[in-house]
Protein backbone atom coordinates (compact mmCIF):
# COMPACT_ATOMS: atom_id res chain seq x y z
CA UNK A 1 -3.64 5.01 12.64
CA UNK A 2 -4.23 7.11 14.88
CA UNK A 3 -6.69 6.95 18.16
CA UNK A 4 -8.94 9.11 16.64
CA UNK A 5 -9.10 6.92 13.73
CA UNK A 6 -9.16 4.01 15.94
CA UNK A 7 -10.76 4.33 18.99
CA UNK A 8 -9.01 1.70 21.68
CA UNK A 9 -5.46 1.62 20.06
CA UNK A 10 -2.73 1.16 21.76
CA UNK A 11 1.05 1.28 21.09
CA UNK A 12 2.85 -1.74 22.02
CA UNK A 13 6.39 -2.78 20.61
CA UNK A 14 4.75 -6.73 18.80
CA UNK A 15 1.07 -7.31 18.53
CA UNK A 16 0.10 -10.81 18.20
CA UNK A 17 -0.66 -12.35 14.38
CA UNK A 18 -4.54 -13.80 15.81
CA UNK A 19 -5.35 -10.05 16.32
CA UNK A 20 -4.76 -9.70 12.25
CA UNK A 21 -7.27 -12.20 11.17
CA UNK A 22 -6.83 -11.10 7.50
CA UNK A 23 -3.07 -10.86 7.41
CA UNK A 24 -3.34 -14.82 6.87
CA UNK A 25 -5.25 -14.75 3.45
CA UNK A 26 -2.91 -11.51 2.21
CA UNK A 27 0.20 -13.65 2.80
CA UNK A 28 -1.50 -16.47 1.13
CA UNK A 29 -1.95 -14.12 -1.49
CA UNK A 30 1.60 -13.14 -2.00
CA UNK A 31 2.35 -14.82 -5.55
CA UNK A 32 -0.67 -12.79 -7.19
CA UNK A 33 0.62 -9.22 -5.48
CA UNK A 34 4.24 -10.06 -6.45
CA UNK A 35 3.57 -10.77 -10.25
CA UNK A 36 1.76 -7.27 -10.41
CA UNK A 37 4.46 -5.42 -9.24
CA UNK A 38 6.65 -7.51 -11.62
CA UNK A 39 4.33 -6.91 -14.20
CA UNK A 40 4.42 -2.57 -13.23
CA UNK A 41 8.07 -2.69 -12.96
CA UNK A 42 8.40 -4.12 -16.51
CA UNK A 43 5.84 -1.69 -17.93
CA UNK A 44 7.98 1.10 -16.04
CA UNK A 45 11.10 -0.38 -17.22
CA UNK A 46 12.07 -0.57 -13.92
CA UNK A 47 13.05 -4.09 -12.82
CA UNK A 48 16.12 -2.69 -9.46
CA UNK A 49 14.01 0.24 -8.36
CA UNK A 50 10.86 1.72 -9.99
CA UNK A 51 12.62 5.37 -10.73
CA UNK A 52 9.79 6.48 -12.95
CA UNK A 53 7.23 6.39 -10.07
CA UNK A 54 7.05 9.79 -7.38
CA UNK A 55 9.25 9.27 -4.17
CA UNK A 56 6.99 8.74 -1.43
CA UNK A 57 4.41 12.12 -0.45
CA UNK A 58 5.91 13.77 -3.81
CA UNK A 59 2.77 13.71 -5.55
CA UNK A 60 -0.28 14.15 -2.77
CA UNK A 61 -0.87 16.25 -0.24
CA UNK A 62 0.43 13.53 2.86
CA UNK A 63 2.99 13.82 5.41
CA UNK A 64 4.57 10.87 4.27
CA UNK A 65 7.10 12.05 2.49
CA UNK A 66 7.95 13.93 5.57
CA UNK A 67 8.46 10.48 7.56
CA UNK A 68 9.49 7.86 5.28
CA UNK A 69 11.88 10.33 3.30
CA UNK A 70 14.88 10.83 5.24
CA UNK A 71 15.62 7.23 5.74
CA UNK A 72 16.43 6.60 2.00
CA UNK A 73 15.61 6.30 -1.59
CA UNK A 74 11.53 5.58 -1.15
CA UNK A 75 9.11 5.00 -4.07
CA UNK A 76 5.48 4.60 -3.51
CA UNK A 77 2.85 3.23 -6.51
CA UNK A 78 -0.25 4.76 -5.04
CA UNK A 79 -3.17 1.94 -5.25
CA UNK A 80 -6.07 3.75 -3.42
CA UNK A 81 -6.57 7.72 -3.20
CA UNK A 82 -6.00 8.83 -6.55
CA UNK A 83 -9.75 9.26 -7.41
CA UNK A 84 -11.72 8.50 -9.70
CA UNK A 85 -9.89 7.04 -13.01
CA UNK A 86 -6.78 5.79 -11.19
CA UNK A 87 -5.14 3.33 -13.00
CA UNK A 88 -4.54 0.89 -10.02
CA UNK A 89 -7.56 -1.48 -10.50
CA UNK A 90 -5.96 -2.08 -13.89
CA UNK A 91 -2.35 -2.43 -13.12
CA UNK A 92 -3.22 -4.38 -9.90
CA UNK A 93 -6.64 -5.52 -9.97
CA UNK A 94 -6.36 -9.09 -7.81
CA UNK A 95 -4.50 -6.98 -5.19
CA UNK A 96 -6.49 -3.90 -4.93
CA UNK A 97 -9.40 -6.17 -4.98
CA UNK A 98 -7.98 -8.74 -2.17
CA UNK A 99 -6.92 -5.39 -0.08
CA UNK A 100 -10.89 -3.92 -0.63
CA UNK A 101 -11.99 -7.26 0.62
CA UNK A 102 -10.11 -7.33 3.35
CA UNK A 103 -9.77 -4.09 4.78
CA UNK A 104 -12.39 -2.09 3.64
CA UNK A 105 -11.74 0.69 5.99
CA UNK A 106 -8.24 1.21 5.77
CA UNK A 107 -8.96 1.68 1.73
CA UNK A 108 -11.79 3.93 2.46
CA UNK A 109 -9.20 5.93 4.60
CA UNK A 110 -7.03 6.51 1.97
């Protein structure tokens, strides 16, 4: 993010893993995340590469699209941001909850 998001930060090419406390209990976590995007990509019928879902910034008003875009064939599932009604905490509830716990602010910021 940037500094105005985050006062204090700093660019620097490898940041240390201690200043991620949570990053820890998210890789702990990985076997939950990984059978709910199994479990999307069957519903999508997209086991290789989710097709169905928007290429990254299609479907919001972000500048992602604008960065990611150019170096290749990007998808994005959007889990936060979509509102009110987004399906995420359905398809995904154990890691939209685990990401809520753990970073509340970067979820609020999205």
């Amino acid at each position: 993010r940037p500094p105005m998001f985050f006062p204090g930060l700093r660019s620097k090419p490898w940041w240390p893993r201690e200043d991620f406390p949570w990053a820890e209990t998210l890789e702990a976590s990985w076997r939950d995340i990984k059978r709910e995007m199994l479990r999307l990509c069957s519903v999508t019928k997209s086991e290789d590469m989710p097709g169905s879902w928007p290429k990254v910034g299609e479907e919001r008003a972000t500048q992602d699209g604008d960065i990611i875009a150019p170096g290749g064939e990007w998808r994005e599932y959007v889990l936060f941001g979509v509102g009110p009604g987004g399906d995420a905490a359905q398809d995904a509830p154990r890691t939209c909850a685990l990401l809520e716990e753990l970073l509340p602010g970067a979820v609020a910021m999205a």
